[in-house]
N, C-alpha and C. Protein backbone atom coordinates (compact mmCIF):
# COMPACT_ATOMS: atom_id res chain seq x y z
N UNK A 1 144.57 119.20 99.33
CA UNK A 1 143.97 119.48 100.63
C UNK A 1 144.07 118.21 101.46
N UNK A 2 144.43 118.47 102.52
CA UNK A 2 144.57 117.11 103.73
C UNK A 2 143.92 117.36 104.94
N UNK A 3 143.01 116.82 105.05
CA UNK A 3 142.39 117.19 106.58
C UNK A 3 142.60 115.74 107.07
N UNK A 4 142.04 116.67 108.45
CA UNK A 4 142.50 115.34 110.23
C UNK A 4 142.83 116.10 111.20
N UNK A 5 142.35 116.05 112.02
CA UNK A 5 142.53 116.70 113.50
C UNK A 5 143.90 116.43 113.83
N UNK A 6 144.53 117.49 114.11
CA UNK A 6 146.24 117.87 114.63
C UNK A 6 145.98 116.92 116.10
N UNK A 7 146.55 116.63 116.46
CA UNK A 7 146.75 115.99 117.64
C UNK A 7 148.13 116.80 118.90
N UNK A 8 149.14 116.63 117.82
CA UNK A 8 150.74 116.68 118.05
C UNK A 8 151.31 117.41 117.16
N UNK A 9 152.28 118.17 117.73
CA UNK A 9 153.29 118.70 116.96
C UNK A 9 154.13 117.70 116.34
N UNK A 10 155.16 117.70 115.62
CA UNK A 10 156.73 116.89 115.60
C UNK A 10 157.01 117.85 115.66
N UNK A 11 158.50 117.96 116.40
CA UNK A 11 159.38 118.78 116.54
C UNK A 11 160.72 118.48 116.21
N UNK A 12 161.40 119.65 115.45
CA UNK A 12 162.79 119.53 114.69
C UNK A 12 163.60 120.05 115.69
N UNK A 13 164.51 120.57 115.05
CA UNK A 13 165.66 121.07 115.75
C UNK A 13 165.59 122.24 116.49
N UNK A 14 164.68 123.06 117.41
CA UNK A 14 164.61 124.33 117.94
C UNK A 14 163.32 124.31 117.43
N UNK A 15 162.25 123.92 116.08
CA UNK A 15 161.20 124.13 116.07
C UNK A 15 160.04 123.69 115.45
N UNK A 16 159.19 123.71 114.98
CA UNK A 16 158.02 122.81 115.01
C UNK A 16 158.04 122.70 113.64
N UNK A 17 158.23 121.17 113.31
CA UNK A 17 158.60 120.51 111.60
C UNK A 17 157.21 119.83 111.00
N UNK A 18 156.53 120.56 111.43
CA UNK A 18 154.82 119.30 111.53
C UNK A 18 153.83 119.13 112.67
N UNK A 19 153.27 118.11 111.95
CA UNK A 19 151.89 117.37 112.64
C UNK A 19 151.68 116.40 112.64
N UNK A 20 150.96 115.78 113.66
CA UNK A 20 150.27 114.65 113.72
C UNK A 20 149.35 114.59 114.10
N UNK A 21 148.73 113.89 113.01
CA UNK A 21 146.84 113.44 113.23
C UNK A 21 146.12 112.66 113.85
N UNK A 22 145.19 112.94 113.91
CA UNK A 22 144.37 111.65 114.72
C UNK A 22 144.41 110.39 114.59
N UNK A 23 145.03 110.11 113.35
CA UNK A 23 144.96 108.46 112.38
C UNK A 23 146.56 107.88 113.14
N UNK A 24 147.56 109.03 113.19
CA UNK A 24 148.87 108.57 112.94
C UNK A 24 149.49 108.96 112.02
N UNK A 25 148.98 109.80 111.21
CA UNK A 25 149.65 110.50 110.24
C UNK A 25 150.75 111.59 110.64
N UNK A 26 151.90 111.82 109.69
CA UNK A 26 152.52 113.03 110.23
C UNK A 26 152.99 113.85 109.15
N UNK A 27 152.72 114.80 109.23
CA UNK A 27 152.80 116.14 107.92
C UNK A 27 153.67 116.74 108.09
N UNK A 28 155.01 116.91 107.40
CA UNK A 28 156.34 117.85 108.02
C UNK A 28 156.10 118.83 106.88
N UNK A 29 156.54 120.03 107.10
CA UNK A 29 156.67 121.27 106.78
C UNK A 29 157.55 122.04 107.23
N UNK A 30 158.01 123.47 106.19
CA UNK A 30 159.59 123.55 106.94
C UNK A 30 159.08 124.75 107.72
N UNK A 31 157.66 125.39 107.70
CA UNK A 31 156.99 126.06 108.56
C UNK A 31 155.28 125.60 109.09
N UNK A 32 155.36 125.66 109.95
CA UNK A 32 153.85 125.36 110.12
C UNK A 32 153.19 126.59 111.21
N UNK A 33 151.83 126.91 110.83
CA UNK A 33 150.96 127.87 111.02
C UNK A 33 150.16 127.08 112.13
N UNK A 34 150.17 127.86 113.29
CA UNK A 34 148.63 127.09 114.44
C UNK A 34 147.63 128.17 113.96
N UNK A 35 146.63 127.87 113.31
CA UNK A 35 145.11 128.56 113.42
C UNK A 35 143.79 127.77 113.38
N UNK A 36 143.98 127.25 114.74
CA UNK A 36 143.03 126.20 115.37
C UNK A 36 141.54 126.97 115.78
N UNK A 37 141.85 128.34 116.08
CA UNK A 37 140.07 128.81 116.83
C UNK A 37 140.45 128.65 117.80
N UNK A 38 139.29 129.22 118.77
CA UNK A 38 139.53 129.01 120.23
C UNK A 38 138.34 128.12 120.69
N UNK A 39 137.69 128.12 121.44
CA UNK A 39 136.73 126.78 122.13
C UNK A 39 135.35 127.39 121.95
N UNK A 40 134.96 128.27 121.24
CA UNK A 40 133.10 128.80 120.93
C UNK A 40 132.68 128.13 120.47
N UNK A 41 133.20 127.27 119.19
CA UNK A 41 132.32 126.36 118.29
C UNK A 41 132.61 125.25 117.31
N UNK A 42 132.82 123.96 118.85
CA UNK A 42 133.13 123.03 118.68
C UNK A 42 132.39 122.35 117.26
N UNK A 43 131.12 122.40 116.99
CA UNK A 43 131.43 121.98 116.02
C UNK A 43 131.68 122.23 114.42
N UNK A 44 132.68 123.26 114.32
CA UNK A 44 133.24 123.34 113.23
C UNK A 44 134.70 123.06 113.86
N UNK A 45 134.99 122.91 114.84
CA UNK A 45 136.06 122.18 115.22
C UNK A 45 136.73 123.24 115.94
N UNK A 46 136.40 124.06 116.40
CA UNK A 46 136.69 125.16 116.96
C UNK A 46 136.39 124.77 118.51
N UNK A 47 137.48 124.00 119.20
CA UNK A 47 136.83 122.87 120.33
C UNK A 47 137.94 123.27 121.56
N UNK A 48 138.72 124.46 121.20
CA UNK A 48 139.70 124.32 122.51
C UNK A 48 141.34 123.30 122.03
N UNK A 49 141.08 122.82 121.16
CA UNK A 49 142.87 121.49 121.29
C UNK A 49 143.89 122.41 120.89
N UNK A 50 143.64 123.68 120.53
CA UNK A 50 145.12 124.05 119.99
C UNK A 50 145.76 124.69 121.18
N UNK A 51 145.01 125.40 122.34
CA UNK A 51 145.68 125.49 123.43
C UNK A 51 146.98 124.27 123.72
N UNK A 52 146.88 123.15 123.44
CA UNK A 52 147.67 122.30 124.02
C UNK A 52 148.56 121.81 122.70
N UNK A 53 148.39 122.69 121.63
CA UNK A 53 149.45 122.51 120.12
C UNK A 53 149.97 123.75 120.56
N UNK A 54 149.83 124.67 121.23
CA UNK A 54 150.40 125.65 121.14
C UNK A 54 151.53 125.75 122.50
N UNK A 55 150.48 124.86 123.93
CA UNK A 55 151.29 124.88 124.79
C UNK A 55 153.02 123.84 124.36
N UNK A 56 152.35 122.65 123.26
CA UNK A 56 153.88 121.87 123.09
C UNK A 56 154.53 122.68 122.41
N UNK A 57 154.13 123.81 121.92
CA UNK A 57 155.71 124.96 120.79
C UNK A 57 156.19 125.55 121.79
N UNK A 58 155.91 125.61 123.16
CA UNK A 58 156.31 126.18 124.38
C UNK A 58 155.84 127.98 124.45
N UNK A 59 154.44 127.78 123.95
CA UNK A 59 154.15 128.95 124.76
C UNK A 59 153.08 128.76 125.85
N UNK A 60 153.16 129.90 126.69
CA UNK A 60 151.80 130.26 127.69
C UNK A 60 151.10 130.37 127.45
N UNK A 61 150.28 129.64 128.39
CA UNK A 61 148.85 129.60 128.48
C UNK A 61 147.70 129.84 129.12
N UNK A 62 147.28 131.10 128.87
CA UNK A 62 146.18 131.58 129.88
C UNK A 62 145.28 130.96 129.91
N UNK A 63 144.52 130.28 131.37
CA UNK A 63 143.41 129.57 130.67
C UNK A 63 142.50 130.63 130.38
N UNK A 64 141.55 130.13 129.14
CA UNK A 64 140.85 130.71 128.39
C UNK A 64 139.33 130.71 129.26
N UNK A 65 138.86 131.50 128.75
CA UNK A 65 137.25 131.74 129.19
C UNK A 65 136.36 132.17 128.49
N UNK A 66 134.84 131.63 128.37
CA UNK A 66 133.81 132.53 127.65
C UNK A 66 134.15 134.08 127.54
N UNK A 67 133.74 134.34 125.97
CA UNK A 67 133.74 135.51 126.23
C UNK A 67 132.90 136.10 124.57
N UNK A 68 132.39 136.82 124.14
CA UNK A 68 131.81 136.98 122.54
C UNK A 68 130.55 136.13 122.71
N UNK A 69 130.01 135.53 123.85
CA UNK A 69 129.33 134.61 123.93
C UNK A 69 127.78 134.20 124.41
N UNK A 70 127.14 133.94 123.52
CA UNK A 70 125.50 134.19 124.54
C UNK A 70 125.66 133.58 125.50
N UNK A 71 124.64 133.54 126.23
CA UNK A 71 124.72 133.35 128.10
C UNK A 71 123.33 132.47 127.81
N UNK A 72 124.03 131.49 128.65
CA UNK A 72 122.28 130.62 128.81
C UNK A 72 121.97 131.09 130.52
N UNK A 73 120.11 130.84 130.34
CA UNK A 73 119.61 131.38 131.78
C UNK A 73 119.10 130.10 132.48
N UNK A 74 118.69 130.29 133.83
CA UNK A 74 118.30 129.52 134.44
C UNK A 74 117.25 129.88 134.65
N UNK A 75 116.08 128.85 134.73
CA UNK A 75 114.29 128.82 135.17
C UNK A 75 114.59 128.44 133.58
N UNK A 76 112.62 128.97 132.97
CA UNK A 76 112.24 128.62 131.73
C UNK A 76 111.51 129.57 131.67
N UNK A 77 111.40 130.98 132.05
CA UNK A 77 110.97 132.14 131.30
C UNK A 77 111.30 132.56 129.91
N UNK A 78 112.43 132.17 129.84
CA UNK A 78 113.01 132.66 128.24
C UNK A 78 112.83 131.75 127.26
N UNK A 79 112.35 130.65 127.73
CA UNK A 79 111.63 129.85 126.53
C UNK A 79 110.25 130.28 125.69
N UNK A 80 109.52 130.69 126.92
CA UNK A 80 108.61 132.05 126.29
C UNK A 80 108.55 132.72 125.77
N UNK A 81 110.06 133.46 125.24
CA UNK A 81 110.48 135.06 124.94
C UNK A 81 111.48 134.37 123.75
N UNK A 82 111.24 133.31 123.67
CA UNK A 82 112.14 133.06 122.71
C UNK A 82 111.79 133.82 121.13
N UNK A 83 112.45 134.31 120.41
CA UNK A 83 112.47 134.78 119.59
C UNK A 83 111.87 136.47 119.32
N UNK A 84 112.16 136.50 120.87
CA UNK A 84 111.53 138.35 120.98
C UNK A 84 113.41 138.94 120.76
N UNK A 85 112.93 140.26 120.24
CA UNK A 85 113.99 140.84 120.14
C UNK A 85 113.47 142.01 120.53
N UNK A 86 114.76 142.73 121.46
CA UNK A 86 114.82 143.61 121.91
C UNK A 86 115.65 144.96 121.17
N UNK A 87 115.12 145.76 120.91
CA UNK A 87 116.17 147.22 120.70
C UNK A 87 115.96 148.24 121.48
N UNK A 88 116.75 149.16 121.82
CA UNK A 88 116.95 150.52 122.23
C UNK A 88 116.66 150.00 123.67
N UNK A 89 117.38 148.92 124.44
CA UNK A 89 117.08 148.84 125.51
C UNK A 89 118.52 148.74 126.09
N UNK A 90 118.63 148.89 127.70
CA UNK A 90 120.15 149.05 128.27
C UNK A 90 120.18 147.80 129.39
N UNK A 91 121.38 147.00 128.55
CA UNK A 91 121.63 145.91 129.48
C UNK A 91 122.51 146.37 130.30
N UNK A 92 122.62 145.71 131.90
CA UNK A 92 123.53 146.11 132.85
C UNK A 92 123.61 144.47 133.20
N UNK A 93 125.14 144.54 133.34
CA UNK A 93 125.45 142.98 133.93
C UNK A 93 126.06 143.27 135.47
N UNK A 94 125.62 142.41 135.97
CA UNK A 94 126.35 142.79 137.38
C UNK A 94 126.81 141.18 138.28
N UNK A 95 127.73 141.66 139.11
CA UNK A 95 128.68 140.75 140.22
C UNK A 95 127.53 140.49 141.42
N UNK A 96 127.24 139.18 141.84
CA UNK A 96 126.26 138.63 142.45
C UNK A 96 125.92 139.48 142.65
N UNK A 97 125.99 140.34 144.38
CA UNK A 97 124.74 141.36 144.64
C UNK A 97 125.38 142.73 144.59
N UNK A 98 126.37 142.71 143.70
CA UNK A 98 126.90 143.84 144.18
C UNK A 98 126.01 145.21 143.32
N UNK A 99 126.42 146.05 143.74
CA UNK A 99 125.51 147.53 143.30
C UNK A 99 125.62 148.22 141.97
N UNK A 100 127.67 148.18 141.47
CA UNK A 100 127.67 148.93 140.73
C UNK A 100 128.12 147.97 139.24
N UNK A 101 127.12 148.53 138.22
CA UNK A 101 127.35 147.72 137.19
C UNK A 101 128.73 147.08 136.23
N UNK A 102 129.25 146.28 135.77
CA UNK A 102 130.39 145.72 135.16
C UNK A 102 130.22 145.72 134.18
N UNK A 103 128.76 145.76 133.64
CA UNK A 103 128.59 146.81 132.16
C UNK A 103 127.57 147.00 131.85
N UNK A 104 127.25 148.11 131.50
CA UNK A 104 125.69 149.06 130.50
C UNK A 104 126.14 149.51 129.78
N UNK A 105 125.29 149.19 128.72
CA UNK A 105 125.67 149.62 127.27
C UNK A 105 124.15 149.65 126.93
N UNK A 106 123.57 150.35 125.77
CA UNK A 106 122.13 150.91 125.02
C UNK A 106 122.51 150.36 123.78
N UNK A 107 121.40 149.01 123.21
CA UNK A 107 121.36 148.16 122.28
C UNK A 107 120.53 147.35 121.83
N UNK A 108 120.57 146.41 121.11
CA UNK A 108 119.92 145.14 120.92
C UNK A 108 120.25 143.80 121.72
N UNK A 109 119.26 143.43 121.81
CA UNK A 109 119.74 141.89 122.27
C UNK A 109 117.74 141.00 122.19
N UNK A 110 118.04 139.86 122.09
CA UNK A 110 117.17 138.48 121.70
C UNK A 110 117.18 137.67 122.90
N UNK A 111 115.81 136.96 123.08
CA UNK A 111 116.08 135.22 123.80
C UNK A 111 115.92 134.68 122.89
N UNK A 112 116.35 133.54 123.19
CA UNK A 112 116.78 132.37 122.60
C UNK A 112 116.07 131.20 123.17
N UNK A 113 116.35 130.04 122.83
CA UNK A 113 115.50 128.61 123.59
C UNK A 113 116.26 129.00 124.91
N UNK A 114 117.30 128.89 124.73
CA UNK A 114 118.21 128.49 126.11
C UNK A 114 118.83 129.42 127.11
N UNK A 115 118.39 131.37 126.63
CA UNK A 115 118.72 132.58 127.37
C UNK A 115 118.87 133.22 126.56
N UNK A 116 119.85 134.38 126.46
CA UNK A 116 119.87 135.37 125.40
C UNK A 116 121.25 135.42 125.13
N UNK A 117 121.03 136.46 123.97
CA UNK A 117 121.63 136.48 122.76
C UNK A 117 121.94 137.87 122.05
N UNK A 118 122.36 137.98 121.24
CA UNK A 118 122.82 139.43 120.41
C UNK A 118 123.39 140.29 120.44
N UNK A 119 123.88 141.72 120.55
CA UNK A 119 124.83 142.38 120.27
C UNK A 119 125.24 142.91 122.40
N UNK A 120 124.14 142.91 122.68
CA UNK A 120 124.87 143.82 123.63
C UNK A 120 125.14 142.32 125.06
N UNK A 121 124.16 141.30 124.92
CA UNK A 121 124.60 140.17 125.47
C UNK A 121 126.07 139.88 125.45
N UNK A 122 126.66 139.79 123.95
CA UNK A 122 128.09 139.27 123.11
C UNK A 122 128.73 140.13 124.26
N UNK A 123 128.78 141.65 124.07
CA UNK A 123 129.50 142.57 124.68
C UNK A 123 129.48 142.33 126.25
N UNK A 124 128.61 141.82 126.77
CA UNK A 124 128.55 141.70 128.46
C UNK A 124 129.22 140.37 128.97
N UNK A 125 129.01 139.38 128.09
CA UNK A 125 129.97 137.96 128.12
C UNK A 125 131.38 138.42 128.46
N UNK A 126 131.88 139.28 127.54
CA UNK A 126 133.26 139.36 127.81
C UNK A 126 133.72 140.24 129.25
N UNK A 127 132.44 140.20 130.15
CA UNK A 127 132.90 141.10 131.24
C UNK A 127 133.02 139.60 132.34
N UNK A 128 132.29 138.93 132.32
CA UNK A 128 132.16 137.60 132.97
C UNK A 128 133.51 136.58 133.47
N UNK A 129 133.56 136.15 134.46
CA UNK A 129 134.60 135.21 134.54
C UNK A 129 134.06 134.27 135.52
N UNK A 130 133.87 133.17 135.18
CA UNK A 130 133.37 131.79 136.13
C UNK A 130 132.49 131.35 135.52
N UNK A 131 131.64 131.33 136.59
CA UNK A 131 129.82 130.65 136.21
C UNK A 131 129.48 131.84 136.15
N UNK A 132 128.41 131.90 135.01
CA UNK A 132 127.10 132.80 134.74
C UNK A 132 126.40 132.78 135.58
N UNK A 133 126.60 131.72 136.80
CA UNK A 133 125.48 131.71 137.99
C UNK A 133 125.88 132.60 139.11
N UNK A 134 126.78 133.28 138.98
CA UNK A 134 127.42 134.40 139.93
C UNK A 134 127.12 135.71 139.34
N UNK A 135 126.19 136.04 138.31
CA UNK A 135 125.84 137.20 137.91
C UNK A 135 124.53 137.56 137.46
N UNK A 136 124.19 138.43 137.26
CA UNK A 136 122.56 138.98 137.29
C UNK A 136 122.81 139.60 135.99
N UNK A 137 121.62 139.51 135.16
CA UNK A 137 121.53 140.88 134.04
C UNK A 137 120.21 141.53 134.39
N UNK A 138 120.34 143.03 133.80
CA UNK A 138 118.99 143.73 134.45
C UNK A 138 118.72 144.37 133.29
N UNK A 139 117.62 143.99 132.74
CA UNK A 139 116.92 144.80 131.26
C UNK A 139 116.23 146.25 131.48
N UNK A 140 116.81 147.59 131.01
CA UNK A 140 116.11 148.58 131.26
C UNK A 140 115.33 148.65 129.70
N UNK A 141 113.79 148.34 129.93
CA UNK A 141 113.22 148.40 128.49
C UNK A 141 113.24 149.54 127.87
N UNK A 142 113.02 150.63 129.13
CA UNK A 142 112.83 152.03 128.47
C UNK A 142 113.78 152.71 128.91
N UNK A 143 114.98 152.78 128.42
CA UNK A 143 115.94 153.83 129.09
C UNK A 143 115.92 154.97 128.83
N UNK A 144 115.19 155.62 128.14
CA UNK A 144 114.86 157.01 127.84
C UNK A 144 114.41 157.88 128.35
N UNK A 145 113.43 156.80 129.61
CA UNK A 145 112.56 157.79 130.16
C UNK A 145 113.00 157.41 131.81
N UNK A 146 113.17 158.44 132.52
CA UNK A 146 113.75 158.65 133.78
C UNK A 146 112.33 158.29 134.63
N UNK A 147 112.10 157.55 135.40
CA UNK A 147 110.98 157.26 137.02
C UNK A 147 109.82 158.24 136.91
N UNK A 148 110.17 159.43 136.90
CA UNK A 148 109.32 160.31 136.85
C UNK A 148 108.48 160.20 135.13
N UNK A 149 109.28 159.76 134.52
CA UNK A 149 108.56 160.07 132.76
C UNK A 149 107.89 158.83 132.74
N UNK A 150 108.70 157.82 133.28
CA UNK A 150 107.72 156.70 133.25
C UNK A 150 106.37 156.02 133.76
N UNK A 151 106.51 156.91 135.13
CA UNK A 151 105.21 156.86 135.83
C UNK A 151 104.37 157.69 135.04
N UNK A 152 104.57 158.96 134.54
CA UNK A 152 103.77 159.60 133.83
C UNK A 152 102.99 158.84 132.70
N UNK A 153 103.45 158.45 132.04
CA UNK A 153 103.91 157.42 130.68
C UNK A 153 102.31 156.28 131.20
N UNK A 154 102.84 155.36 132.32
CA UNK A 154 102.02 154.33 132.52
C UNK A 154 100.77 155.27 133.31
N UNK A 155 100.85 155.98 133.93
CA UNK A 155 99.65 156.34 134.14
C UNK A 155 98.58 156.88 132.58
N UNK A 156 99.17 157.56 131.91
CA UNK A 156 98.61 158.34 130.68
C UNK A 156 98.08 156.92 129.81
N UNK A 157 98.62 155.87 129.63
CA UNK A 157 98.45 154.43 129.36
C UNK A 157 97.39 154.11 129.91
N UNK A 158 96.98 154.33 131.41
CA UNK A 158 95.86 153.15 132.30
C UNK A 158 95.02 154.19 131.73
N UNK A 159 95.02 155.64 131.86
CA UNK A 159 94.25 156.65 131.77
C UNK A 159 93.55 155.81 130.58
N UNK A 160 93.87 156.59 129.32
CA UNK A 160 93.89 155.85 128.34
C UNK A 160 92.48 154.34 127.62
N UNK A 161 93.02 153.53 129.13
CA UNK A 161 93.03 151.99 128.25
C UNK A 161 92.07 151.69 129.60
N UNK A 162 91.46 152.90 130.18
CA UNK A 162 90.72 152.40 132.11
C UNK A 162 89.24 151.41 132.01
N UNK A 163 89.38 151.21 130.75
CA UNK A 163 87.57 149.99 130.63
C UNK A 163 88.49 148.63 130.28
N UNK A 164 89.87 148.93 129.75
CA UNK A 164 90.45 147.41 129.27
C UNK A 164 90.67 146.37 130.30
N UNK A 165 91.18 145.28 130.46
CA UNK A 165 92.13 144.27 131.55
C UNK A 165 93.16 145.03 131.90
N UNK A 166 93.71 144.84 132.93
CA UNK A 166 95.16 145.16 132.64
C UNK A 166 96.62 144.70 131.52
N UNK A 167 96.19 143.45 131.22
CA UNK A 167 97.58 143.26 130.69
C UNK A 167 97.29 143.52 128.56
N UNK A 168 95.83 144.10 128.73
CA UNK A 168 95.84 144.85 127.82
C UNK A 168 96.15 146.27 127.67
N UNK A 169 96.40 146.80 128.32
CA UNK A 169 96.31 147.96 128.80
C UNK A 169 98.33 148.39 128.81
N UNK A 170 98.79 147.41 128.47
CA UNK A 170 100.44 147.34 128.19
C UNK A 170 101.04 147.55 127.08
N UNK A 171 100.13 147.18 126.04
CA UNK A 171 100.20 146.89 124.69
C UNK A 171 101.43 148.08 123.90
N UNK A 172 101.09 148.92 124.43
CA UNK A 172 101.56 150.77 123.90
C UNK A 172 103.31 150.52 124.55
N UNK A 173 103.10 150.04 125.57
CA UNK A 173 104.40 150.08 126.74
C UNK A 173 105.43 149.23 126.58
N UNK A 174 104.98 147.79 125.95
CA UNK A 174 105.75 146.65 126.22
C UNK A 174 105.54 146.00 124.98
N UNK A 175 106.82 144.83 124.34
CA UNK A 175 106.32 143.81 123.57
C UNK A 175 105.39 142.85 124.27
N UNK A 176 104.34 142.78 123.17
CA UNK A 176 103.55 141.65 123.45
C UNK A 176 103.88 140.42 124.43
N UNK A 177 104.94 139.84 123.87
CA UNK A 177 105.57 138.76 124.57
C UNK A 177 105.74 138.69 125.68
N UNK A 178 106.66 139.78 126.25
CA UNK A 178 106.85 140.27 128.20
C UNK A 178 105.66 140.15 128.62
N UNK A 179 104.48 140.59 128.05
CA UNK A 179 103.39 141.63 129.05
C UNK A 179 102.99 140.23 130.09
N UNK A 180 102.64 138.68 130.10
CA UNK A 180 102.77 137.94 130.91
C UNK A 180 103.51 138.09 131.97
């Protein structure tokens, strides 16, 4: 086993005879394999450099973009919510203000210290291109129940809970965590 960060190709006659490492080392082979990762998780070394081992074998290169990827948020609400998890709820990601969604899907998803996270987050990343600061996500907690079921719903709740506080009075409706 030989490890060291690829740096460089060497190149033979029409095609790629090796490597070179970070030290100065160079490894010839009468085939060599690129399976570098792409740039999610630098540190297992999964940092983005093989784009540019791959651009010297002379192929194209799209630049690459987030995508499979949790989304960090801006403010510090979700530092609060950190470690709430969500199910059976419908994320919609959307284009600054625009109206119609770029994706809803009915799933799971988590915050995290730094925004959220989990299955249907992963899935909405890959709709994204730029800054995350050009897009909105909109949590439907209860997608089951249509305006009309839900007003029903929270009224039958206050009914219910009408000597409590209010943000006791959520308990039935919401995770604990949100009801702030």
């Amino acid at each position: 086993i030989v490890t060291g960060k690829a740096v460089s190709l060497v190149k033979g006659e029409g095609c790629v005879a090796g490597v070179m490492v970070e030290d100065g080392r160079q490894f010839l082979a009468p085939s060599v394999v690129l399976a570098t990762g792409g740039m999610s998780y630098p540190a297992v070394g999964s940092d983005g450099s093989g784009y540019e081992l791959a651009r010297q074998a002379g192929h194209t290169i799209i630049p690459p973009r987030a995508s499979l990827v949790p989304v960090e948020c801006m403010g510090d609400f979700y530092g609060k919510l950190m470690g709430l998890s969500l199910r059976n709820v419908t994320l919609s990601l959307y284009f600054k203000e625009k109206k119609k969604p770029l994706f809803r899907e009915l799933g799971e998803m988590l915050f995290t210290h730094f925004g959220v996270s989990g299955p249907l987050v992963l899935s909405a990343s890959s709709y994204m291109k730029g800054s995350a600061r050009d897009y909105r996500m909109v949590i439907d907690l209860k997608p089951g129940l249509d305006p009309q079921q839900l007003d029903t719903r929270i009224l039958r709740d206050f009914t219910e809970s009408k000597n409590r506080d209010f943000s006791n009075s959520l308990g039935a409706l919401l995770p604990r965590a949100i009801i702030p």
